[in-house]
Protein backbone atom coordinates (compact mmCIF):
# COMPACT_ATOMS: atom_id res chain seq x y z
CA UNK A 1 6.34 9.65 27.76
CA UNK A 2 6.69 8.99 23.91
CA UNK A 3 9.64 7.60 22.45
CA UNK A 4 11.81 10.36 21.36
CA UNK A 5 13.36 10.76 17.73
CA UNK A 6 16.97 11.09 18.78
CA UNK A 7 19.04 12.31 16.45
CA UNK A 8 22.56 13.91 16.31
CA UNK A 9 23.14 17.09 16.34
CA UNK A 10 22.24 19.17 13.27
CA UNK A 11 25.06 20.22 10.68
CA UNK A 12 22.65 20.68 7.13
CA UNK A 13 19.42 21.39 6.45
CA UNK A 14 16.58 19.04 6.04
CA UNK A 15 16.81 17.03 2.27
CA UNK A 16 13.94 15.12 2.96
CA UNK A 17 12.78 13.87 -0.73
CA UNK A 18 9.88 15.65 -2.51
CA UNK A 19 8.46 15.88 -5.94
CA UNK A 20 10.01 18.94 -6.57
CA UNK A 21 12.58 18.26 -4.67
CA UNK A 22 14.22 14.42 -5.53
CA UNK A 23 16.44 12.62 -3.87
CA UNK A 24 19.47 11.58 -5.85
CA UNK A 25 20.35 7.76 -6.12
CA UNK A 26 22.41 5.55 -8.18
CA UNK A 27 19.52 4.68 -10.54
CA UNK A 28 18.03 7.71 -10.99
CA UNK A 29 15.72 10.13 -9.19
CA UNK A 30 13.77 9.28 -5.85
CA UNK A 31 10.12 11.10 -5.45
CA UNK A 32 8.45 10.88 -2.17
CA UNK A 33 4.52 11.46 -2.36
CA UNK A 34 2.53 12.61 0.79
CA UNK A 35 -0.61 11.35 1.73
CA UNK A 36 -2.99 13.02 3.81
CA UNK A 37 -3.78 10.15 6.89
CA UNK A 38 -2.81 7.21 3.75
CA UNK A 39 -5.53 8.31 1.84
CA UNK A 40 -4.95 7.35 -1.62
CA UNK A 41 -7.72 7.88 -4.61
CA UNK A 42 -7.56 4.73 -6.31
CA UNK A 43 -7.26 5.89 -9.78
CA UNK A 44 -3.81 8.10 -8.41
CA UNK A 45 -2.88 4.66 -7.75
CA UNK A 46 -3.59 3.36 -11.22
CA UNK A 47 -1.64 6.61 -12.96
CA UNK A 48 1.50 6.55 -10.55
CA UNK A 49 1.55 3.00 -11.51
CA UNK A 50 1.53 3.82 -15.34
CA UNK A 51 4.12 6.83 -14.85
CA UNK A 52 6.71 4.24 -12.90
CA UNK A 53 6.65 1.87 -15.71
CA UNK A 54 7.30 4.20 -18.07
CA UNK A 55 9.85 6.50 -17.27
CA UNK A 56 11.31 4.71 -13.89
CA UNK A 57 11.78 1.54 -12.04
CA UNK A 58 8.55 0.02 -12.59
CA UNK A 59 7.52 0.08 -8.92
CA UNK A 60 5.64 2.16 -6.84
CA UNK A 61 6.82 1.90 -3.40
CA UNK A 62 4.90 2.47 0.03
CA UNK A 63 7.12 3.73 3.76
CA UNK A 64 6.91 3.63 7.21
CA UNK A 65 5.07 6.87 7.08
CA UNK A 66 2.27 5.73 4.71
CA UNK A 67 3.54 7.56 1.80
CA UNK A 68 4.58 6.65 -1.97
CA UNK A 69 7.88 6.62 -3.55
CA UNK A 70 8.86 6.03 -7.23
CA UNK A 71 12.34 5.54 -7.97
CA UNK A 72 14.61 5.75 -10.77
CA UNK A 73 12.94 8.57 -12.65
CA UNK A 74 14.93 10.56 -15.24
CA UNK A 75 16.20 14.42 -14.65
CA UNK A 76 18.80 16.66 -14.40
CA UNK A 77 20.30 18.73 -12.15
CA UNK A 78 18.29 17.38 -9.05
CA UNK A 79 14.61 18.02 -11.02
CA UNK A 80 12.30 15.82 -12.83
CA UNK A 81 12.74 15.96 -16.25
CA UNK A 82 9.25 18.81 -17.57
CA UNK A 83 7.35 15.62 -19.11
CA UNK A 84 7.85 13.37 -15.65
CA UNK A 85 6.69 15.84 -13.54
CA UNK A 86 4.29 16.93 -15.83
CA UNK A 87 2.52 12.97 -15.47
CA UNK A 88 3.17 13.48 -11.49
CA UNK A 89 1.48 16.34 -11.52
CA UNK A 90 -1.60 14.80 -13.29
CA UNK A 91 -2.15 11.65 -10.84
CA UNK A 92 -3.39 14.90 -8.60
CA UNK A 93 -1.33 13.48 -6.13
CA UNK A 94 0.63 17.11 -5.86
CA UNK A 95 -2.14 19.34 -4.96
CA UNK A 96 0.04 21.61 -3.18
CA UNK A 97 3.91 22.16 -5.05
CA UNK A 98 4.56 24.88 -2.52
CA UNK A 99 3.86 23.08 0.47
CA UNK A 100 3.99 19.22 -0.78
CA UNK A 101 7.43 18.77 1.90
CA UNK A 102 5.05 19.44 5.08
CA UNK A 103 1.93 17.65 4.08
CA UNK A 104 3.03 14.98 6.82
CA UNK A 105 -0.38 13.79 8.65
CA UNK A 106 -0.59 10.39 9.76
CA UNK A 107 -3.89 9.13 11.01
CA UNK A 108 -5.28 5.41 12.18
CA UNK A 109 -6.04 4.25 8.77
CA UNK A 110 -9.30 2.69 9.54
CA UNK A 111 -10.20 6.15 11.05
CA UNK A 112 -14.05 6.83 9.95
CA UNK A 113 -14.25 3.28 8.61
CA UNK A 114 -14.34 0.66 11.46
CA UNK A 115 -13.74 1.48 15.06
CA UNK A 116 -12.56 4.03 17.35
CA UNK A 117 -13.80 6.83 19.36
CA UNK A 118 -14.22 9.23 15.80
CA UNK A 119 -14.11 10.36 12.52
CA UNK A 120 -10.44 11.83 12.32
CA UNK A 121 -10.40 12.17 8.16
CA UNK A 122 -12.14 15.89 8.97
CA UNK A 123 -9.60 16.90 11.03
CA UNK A 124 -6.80 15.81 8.47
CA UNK A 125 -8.20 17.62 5.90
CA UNK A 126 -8.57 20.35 8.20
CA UNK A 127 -5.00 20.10 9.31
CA UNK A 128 -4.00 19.72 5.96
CA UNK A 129 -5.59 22.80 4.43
CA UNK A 130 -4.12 25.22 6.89
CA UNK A 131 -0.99 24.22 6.62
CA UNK A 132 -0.85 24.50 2.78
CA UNK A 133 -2.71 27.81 3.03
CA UNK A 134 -0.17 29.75 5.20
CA UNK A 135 3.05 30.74 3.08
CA UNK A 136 4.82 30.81 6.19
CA UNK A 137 4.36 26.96 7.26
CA UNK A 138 5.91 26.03 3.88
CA UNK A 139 9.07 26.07 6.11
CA UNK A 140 8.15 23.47 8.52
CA UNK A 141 11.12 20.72 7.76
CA UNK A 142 10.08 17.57 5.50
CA UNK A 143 10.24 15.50 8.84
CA UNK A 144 8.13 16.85 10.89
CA UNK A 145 5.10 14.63 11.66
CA UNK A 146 1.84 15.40 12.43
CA UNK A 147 0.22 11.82 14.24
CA UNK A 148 -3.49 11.40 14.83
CA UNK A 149 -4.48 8.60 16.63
CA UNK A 150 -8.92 7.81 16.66
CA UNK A 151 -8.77 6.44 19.95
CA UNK A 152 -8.11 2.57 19.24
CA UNK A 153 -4.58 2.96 20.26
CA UNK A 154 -2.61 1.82 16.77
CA UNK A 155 -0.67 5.37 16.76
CA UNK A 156 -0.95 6.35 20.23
CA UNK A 157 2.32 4.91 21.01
CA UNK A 158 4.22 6.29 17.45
CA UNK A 159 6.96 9.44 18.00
CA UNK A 160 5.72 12.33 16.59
CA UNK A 161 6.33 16.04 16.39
CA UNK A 162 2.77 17.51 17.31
CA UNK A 163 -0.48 15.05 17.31
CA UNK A 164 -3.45 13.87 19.22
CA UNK A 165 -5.44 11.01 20.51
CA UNK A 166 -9.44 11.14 20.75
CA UNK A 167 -11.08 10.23 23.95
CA UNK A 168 -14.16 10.15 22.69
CA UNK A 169 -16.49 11.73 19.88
CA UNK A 170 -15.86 15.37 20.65
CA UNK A 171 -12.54 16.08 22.31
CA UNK A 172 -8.70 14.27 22.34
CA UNK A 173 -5.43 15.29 23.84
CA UNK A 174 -2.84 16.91 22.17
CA UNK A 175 0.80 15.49 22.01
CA UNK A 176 3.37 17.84 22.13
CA UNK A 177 7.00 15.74 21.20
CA UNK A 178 7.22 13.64 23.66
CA UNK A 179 4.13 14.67 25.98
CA UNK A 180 0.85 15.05 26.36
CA UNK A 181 -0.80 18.72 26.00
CA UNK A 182 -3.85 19.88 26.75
CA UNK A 183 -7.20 18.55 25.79
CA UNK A 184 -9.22 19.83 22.75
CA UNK A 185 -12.51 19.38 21.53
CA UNK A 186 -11.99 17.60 17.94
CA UNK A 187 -13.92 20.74 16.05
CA UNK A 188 -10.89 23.09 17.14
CA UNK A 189 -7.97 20.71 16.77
CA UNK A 190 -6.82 21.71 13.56
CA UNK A 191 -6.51 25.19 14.35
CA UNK A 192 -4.55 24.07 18.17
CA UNK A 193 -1.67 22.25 16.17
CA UNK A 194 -1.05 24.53 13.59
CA UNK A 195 -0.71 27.17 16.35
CA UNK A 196 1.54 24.55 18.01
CA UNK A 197 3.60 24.54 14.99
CA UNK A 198 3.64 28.37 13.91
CA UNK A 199 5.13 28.11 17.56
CA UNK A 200 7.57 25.48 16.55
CA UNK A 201 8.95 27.29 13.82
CA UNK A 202 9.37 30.95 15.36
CA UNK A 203 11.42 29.60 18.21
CA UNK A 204 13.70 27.08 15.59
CA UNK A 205 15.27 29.61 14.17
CA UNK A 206 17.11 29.58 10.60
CA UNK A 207 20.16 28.22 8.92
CA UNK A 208 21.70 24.43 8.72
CA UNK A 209 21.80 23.96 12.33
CA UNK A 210 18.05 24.49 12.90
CA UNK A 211 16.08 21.55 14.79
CA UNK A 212 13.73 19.44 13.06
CA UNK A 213 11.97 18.25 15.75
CA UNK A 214 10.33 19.81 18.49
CA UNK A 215 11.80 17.34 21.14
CA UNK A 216 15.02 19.39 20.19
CA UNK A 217 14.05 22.42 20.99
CA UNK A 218 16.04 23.78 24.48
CA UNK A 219 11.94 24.75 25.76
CA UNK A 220 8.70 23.13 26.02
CA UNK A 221 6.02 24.36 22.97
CA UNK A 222 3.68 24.60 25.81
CA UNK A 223 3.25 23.02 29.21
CA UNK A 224 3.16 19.27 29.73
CA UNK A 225 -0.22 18.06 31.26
CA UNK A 226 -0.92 14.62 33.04
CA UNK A 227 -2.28 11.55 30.71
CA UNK A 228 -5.77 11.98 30.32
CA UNK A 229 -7.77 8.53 31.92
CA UNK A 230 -8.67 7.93 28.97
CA UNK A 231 -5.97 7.55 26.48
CA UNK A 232 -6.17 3.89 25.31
CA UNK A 233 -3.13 1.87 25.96
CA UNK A 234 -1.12 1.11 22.77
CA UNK A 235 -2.70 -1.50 20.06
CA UNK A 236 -1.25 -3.81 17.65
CA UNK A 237 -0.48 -2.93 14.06
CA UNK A 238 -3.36 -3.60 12.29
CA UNK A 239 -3.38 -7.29 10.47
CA UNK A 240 -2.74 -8.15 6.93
CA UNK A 241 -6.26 -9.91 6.01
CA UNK A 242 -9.18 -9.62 6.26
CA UNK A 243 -10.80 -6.53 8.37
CA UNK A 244 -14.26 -5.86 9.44
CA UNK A 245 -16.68 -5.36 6.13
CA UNK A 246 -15.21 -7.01 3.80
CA UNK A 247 -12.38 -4.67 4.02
CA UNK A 248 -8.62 -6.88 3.09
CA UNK A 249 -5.44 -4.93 4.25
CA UNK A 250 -2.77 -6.01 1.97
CA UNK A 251 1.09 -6.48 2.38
CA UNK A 252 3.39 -4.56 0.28
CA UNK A 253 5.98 -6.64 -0.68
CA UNK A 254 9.95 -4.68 -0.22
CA UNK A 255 10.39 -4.55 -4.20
CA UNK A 256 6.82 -2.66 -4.18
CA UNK A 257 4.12 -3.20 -6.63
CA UNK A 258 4.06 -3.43 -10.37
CA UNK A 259 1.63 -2.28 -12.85
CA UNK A 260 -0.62 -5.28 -12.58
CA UNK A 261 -1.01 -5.58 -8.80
CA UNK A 262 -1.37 -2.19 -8.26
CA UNK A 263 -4.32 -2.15 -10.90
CA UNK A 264 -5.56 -4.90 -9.14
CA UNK A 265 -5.86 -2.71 -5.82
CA UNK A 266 -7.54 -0.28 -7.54
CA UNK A 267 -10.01 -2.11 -9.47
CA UNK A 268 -13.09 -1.53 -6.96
CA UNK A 269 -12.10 2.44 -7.66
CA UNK A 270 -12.93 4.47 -4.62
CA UNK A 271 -9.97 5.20 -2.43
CA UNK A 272 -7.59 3.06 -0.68
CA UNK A 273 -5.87 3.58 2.72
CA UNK A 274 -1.72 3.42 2.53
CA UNK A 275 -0.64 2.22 6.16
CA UNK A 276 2.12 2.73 8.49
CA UNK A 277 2.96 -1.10 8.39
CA UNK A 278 3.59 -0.86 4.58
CA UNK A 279 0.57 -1.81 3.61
CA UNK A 280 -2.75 -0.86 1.86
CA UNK A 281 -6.48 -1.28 3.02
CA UNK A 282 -8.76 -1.92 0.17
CA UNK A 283 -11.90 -1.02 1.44
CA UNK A 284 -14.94 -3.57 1.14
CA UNK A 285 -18.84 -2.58 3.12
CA UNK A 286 -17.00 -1.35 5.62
CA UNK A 287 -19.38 0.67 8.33
């Protein structure tokens, strides 16, 4: 079993913060960015830099779900003010306005790079595209969390809505919530979770009361199978330092980075990996 996301019972809809949709805070407006498995082009880096010294706090910050926020950015009314979001728009970091709230696919960063059983950045992209090209999936809620772990065991152990772990180069198991699901070959996998969550969201329902999570539904999405052999047992979060390659995955500090070190990050261009340990892997030769 995976450690479930308890929460209380639901009384509002899901204000998870957006681009187009900001969180409100004392100093301004709050932007969360989604990034597909961390994957961050290093020159995004460089511009969301540049727009969070100019208009907001000067900081780009990184979360617990390997995303970006900027914070205290001007607006009105709950939006970005036209020339903010206008810059936001241009660090290509919102390819998808409709759908940017469910873009939430977390992958073992060094997946294709170092390590593991395979590849997994296809099947993110994969994953990714269908959900942004189905109207319908727009209304998956902003917190529900798509977790794909390459068989080394860093994610296999982190709660997620609907996910899988490889077991080799071809197939993985599927987690549903809190269990494990059937096993998949790794060509099909995108297609078996979005069919998961089309699932998910025509037995959720509608209105403020609607679950988030699909360890909150009152049924299973599908029937729970037995651990596959194997699954790897859980692994460490990866290490600040240096990696295999020439690869360095560096801490970001709480106050996030400035300008200046987050040019520094991006000075090799190419495109950096944003971690669940709120950090960033600046690729060297790694194979």
């Amino acid at each position: 079993m995976f450690p479930a996301d308890a929460s209380a019972p639901r009384t509002r809809r899901d204000r998870c913060p957006g681009a187009l949709r900001p969180w409100t805070a004392e100093d301004g407006l709050l932007v969360r960015l989604r990034l597909i498995g961390g994957r961050l082009p290093a020159r995004s880096l460089t511009a969301l830099a540049a727009l969070a010294e100019e208009y907001g706090s000067g900081r780009v910050h990184v979360t617990g779900r390997a995303n970006l926020q900027v914070r205290a950015l001007p607006g009105r009314d709950g939006r970005l003010d036209p020339g903010v979001l206008g810059a936001l728009e241009a660090t290509g970091l919102l390819p998808s306005p409709s759908h940017e709230l469910v873009r939430n696919v977390m992958a073992s960063p060094l997946t294709g790079l170092s390590g593991g059983h395979a590849d997994l950045r296809p099947v993110a992209a994969a994953l990714d595209t269908a959900l942004c090209s189905a109207p319908h999936r727009a209304a998956l809620p902003g917190r529900f969390l798509f977790v794909l772990d390459d068989g080394r065991g860093d994610l296999v152990d982190r709660a997620c809505d609907l996910g899988l772990t490889a077991l080799d180069g071809s197939t993985a198991q599927l987690r549903v919530g809190d269990r494990h699901g059937p096993t998949v070959r790794l060509d099909g996998a995108a297609d078996a979770l979005v069919r998961l969550a089309d699932l998910f969201l025509e037995r959720r329902g509608d209105g403020p009361t609607a679950p988030w999570h699909v360890t909150e539904l009152p049924s299973a999405l599908c029937a729970p199978q037995p651990p596959d052999p194997r699954l790897p047992a859980p692994a460490p979060p990866l290490p600040y330092g240096s990696l295999p390659g020439g690869a360095r995955h560096v801490p970001v500090p709480e106050e996030g980075l400035d300008r200046a070190a987050a040019d520094a990050l991006a000075a090799g261009g190419g495109d950096l990996v944003v971690t669940p340990w709120r950090g960033i892997v600046v690729p060297g030769e790694v194979r």
